[in-house]
PDB file of N, CA and C in Angstrom:
ATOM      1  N   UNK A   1      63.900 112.559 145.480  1.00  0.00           N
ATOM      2  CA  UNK A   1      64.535 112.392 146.775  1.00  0.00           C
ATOM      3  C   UNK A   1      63.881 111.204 147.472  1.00  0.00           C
ATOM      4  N   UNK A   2      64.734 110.040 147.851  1.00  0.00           N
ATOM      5  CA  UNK A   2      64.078 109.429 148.622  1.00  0.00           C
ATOM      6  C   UNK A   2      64.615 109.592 150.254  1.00  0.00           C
ATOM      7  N   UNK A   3      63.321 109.283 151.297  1.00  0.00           N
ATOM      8  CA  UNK A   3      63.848 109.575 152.841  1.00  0.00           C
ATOM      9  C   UNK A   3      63.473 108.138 152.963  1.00  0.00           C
ATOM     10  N   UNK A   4      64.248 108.158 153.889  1.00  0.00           N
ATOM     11  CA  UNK A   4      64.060 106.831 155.043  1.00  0.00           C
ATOM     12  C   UNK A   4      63.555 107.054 156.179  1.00  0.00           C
ATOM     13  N   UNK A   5      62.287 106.030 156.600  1.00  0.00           N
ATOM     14  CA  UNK A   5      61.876 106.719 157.944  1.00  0.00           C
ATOM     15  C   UNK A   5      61.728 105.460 159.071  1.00  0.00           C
ATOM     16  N   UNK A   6      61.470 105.932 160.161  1.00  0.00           N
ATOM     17  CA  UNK A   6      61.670 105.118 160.776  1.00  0.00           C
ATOM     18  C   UNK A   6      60.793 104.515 161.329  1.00  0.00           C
ATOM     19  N   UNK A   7      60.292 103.399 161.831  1.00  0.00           N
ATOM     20  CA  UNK A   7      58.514 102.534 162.007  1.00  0.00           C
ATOM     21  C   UNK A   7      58.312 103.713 162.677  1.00  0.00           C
ATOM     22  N   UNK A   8      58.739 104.189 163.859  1.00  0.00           N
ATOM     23  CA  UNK A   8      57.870 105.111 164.637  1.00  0.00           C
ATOM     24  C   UNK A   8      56.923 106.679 163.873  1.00  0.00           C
ATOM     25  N   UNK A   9      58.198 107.051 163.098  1.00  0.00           N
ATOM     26  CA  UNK A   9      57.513 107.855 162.369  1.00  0.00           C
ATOM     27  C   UNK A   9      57.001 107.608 161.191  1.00  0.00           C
ATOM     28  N   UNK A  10      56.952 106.803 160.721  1.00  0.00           N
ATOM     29  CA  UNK A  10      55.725 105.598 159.719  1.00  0.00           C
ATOM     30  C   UNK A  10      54.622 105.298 159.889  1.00  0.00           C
ATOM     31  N   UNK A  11      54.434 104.931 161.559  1.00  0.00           N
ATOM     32  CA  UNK A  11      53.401 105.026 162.610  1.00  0.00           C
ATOM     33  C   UNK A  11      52.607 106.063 162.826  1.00  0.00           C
ATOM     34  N   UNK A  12      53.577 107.358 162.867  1.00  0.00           N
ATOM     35  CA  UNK A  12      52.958 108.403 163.315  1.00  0.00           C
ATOM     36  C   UNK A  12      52.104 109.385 161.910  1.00  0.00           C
ATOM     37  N   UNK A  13      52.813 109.398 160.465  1.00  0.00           N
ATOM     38  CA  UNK A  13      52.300 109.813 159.537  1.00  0.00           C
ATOM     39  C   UNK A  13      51.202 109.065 159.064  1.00  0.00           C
ATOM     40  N   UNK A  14      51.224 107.690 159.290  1.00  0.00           N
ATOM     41  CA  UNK A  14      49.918 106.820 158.616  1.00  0.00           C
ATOM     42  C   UNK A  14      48.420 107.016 160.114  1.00  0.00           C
ATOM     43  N   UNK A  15      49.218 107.714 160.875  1.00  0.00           N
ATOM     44  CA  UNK A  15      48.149 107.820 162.073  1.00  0.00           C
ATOM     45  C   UNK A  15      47.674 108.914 161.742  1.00  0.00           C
ATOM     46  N   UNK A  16      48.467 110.239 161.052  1.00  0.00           N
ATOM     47  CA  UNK A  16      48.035 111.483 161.363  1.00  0.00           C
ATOM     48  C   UNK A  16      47.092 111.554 160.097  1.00  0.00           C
ATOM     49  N   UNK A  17      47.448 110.491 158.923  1.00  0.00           N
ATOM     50  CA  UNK A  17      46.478 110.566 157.442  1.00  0.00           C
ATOM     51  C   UNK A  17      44.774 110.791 157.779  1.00  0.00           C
ATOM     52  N   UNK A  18      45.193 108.847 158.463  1.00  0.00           N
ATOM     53  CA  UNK A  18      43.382 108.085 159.015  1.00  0.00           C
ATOM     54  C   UNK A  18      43.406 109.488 159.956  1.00  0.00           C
ATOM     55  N   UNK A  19      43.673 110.191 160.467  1.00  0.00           N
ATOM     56  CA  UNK A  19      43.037 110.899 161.614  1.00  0.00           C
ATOM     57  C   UNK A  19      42.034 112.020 161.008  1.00  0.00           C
ATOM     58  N   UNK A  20      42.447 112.211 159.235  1.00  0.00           N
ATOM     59  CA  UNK A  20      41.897 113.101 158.859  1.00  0.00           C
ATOM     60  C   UNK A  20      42.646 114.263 159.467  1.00  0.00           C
ATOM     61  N   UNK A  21      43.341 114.671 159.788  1.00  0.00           N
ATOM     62  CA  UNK A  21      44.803 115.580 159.590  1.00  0.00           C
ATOM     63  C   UNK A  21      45.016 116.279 158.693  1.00  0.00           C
ATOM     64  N   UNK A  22      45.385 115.150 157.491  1.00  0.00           N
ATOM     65  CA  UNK A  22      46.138 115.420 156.460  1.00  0.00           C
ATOM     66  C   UNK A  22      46.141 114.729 155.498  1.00  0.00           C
ATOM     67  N   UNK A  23      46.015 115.243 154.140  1.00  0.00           N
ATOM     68  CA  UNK A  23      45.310 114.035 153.172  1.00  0.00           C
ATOM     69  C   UNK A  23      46.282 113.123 152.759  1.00  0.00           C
ATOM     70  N   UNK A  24      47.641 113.490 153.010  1.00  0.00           N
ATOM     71  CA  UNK A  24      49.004 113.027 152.621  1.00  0.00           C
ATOM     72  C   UNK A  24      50.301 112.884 153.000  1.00  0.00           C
ATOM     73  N   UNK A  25      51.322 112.046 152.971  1.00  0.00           N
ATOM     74  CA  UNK A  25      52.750 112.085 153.652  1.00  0.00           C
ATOM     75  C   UNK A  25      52.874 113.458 153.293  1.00  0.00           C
ATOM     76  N   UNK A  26      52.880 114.121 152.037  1.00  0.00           N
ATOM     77  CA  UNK A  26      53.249 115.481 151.732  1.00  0.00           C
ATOM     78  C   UNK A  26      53.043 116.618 152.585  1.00  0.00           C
ATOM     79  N   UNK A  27      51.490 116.230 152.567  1.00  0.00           N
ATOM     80  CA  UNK A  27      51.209 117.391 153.438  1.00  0.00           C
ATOM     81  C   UNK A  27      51.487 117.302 155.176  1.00  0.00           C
ATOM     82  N   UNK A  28      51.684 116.036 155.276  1.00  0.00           N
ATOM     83  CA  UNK A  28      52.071 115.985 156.870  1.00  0.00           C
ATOM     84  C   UNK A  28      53.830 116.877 156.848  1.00  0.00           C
ATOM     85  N   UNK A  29      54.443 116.712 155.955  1.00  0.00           N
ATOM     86  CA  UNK A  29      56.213 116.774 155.405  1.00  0.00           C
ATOM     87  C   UNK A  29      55.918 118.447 155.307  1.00  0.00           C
ATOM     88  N   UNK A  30      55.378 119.104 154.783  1.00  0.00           N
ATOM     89  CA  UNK A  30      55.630 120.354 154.892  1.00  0.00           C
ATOM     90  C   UNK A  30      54.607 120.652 155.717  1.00  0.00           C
ATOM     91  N   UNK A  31      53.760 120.745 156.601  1.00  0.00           N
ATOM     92  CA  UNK A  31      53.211 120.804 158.054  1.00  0.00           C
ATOM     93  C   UNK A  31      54.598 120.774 158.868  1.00  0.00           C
ATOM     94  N   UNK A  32      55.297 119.755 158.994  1.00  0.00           N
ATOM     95  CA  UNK A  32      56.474 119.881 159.910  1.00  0.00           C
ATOM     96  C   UNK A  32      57.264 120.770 158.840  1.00  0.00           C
ATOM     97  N   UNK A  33      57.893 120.873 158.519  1.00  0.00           N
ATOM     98  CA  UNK A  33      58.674 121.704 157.926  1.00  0.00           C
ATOM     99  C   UNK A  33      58.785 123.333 158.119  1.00  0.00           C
ATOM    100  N   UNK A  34      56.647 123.974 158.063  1.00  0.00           N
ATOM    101  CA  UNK A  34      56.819 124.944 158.208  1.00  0.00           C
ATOM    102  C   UNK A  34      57.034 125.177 159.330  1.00  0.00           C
ATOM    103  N   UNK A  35      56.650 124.179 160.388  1.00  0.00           N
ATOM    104  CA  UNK A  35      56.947 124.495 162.083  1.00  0.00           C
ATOM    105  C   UNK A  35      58.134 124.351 162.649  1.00  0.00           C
ATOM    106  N   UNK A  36      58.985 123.846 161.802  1.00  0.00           N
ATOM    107  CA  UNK A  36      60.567 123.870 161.835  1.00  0.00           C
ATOM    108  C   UNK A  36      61.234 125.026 161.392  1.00  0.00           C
ATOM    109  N   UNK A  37      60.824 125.527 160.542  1.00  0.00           N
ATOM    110  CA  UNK A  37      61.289 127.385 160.103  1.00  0.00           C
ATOM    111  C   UNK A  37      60.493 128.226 161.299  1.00  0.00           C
ATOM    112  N   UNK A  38      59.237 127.628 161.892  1.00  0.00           N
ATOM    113  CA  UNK A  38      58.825 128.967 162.402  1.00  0.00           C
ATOM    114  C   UNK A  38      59.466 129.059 163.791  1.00  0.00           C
ATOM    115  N   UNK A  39      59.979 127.961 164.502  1.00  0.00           N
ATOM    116  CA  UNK A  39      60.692 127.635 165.516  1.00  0.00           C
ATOM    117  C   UNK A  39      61.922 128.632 165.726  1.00  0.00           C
ATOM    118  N   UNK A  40      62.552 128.173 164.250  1.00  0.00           N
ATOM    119  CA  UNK A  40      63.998 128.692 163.830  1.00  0.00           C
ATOM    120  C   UNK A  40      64.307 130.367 163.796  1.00  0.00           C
ATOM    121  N   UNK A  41      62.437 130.808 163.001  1.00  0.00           N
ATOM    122  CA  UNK A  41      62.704 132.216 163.383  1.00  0.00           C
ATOM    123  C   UNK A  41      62.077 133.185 164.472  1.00  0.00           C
ATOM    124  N   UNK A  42      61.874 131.817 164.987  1.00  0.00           N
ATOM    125  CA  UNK A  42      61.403 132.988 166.634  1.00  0.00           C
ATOM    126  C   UNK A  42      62.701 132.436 167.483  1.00  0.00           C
ATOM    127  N   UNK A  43      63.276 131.691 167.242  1.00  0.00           N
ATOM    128  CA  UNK A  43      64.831 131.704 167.877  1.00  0.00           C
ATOM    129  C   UNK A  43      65.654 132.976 167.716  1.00  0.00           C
ATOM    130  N   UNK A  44      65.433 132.989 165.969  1.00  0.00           N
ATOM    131  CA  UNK A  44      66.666 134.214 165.527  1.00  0.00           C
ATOM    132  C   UNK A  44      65.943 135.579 165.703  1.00  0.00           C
ATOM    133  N   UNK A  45      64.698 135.466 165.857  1.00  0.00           N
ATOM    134  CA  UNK A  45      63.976 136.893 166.401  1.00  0.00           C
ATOM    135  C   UNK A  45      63.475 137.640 164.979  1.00  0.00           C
ATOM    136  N   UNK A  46      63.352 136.289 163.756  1.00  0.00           N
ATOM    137  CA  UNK A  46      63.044 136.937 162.613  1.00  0.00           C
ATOM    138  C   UNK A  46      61.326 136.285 162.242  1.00  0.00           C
ATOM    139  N   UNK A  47      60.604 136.299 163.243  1.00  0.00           N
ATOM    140  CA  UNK A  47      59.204 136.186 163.271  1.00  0.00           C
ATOM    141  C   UNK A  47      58.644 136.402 162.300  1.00  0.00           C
ATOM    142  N   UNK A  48      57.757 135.807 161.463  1.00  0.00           N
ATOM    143  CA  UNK A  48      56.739 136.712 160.624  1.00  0.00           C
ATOM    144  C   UNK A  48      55.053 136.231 161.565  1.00  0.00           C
ATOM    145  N   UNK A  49      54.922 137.296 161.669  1.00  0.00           N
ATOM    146  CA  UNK A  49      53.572 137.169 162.501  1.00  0.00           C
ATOM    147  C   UNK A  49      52.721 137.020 161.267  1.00  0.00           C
ATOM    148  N   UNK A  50      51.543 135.997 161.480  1.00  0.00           N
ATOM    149  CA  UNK A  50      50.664 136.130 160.555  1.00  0.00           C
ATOM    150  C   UNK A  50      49.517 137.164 160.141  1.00  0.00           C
ATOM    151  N   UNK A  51      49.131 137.794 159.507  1.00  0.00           N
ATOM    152  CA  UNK A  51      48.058 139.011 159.620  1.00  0.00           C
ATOM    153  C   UNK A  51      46.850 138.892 159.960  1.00  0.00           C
ATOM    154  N   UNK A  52      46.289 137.795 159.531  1.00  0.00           N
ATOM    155  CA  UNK A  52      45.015 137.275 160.060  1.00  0.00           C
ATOM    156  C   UNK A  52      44.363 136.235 160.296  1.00  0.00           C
ATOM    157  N   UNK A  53      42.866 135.697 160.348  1.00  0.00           N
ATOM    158  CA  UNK A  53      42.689 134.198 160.537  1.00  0.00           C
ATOM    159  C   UNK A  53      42.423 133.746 158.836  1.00  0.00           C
ATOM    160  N   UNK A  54      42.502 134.632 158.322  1.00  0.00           N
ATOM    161  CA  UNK A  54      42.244 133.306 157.027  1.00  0.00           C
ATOM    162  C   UNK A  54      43.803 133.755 156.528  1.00  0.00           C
ATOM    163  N   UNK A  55      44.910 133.853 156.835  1.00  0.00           N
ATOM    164  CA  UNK A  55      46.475 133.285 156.936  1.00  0.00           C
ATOM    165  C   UNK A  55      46.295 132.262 157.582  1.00  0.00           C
ATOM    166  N   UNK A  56      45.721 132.476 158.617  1.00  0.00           N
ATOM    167  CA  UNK A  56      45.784 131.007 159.626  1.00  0.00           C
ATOM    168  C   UNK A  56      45.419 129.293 158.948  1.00  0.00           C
ATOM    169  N   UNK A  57      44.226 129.667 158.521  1.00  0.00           N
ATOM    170  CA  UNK A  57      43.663 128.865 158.199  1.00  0.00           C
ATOM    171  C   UNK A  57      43.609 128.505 156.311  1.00  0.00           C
ATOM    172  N   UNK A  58      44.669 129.118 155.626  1.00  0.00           N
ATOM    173  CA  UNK A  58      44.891 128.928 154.974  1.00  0.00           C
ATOM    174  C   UNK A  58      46.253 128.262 154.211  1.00  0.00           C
ATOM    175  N   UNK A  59      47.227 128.049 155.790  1.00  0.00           N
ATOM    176  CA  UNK A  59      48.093 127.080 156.372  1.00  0.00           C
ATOM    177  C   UNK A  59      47.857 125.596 156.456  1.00  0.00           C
ATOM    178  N   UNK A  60      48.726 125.029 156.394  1.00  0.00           N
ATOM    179  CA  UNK A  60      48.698 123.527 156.665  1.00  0.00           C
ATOM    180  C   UNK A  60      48.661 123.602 158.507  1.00  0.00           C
ATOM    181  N   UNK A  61      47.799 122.871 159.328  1.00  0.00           N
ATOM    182  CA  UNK A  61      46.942 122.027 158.719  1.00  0.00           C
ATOM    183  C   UNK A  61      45.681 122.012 158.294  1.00  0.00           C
ATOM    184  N   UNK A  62      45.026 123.545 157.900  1.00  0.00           N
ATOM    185  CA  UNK A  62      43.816 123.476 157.494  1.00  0.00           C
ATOM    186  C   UNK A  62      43.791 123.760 155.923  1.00  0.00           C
ATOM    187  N   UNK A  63      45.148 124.080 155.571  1.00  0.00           N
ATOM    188  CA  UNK A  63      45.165 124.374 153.753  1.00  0.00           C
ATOM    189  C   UNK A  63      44.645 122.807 153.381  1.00  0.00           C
ATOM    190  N   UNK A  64      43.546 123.550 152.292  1.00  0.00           N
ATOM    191  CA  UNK A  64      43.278 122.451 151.342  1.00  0.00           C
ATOM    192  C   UNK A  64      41.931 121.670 151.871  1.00  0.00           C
ATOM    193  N   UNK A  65      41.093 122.423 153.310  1.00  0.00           N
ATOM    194  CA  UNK A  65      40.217 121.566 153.891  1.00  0.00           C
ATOM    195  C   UNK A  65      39.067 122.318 153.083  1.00  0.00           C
ATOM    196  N   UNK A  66      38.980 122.844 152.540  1.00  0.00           N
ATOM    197  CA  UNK A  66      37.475 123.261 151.881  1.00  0.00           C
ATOM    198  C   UNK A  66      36.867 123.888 152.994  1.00  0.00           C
ATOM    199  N   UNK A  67      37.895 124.766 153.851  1.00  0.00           N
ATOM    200  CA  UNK A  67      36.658 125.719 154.287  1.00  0.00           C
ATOM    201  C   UNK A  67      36.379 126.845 153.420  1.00  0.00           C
ATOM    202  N   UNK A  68      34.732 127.212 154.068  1.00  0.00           N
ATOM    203  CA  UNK A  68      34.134 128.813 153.107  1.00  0.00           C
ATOM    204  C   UNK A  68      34.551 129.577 154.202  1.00  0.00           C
ATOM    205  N   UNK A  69      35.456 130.604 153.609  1.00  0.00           N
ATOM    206  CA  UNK A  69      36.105 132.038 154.343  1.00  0.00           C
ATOM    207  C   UNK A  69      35.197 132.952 154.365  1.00  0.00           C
ATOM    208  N   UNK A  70      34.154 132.763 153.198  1.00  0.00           N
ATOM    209  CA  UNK A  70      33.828 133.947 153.235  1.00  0.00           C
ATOM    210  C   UNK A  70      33.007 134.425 154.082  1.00  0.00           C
ATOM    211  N   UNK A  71      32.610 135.622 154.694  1.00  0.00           N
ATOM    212  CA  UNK A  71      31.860 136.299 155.900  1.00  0.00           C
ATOM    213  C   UNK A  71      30.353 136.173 155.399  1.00  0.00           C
ATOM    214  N   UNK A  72      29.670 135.945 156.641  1.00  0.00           N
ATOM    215  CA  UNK A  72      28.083 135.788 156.244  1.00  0.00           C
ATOM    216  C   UNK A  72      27.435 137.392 156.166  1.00  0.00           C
ATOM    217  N   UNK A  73      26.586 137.818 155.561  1.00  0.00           N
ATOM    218  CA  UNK A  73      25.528 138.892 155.081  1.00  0.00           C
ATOM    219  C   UNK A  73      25.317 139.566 156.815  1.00  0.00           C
ATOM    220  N   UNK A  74      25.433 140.525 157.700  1.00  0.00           N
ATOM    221  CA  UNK A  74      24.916 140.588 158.576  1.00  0.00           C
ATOM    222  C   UNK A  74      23.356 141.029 158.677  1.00  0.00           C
ATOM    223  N   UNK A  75      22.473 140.806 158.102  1.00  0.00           N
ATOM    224  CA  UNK A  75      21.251 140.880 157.990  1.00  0.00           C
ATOM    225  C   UNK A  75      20.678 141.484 159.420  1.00  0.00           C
ATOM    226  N   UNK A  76      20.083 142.961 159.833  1.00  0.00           N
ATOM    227  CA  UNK A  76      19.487 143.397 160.759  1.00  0.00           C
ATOM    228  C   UNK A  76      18.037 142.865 161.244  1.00  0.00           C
ATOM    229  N   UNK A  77      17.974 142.774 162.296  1.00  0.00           N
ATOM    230  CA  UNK A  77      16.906 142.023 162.967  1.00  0.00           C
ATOM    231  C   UNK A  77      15.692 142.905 162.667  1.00  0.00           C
ATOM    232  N   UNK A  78      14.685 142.680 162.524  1.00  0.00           N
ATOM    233  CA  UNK A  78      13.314 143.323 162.232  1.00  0.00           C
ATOM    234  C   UNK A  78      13.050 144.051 163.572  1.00  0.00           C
ATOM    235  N   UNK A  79      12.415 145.295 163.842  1.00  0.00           N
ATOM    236  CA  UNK A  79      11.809 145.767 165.015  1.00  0.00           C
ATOM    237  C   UNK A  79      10.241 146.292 164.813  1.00  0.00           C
ATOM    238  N   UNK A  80       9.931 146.086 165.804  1.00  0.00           N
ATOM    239  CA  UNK A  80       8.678 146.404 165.450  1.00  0.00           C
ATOM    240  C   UNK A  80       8.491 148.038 166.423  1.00  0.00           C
ATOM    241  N   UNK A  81       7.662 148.605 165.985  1.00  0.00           N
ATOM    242  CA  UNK A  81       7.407 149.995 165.831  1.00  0.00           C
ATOM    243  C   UNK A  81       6.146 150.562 166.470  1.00  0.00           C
TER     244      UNK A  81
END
């Protein structure tokens, strides 16, 4: 598929790359995309709420950033006696 775009939004994807955003036109392209369905289904009242923060953050725009999800050890504080 090829798109045609227009300087402004040429402008705006090569801005959002360098911004560290997004590593790619791709990933900027389905970033909008999913916010264009999620628009669409809180219009039609067919929401999917997300369940938690690592749904969240396992979304564009943080899919693919190398964060560690995983939860730290809660290690209890020493008391003295």
């Amino acid at each position: 598929m090829t798109i045609h775009l227009k300087p402004e939004q040429e402008r705006i994807i090569q801005e959002e790359i360098r911004s560290g955003h997004f590593r790619d036109a791709a990933e900027v392209l389905d970033h909008a995309l999913a916010a264009l369905l999620e628009k669409e289904s809180k219009v039609s009242g067919t929401a999917k709420p997300r369940k938690n923060l690592v749904d969240v953050l396992s979304q564009p725009p943080f899919a693919g950033s190398e964060l560690n999800l995983e939860r730290q050890k809660d290690y209890p504080r020493p008391i003295e006696l």
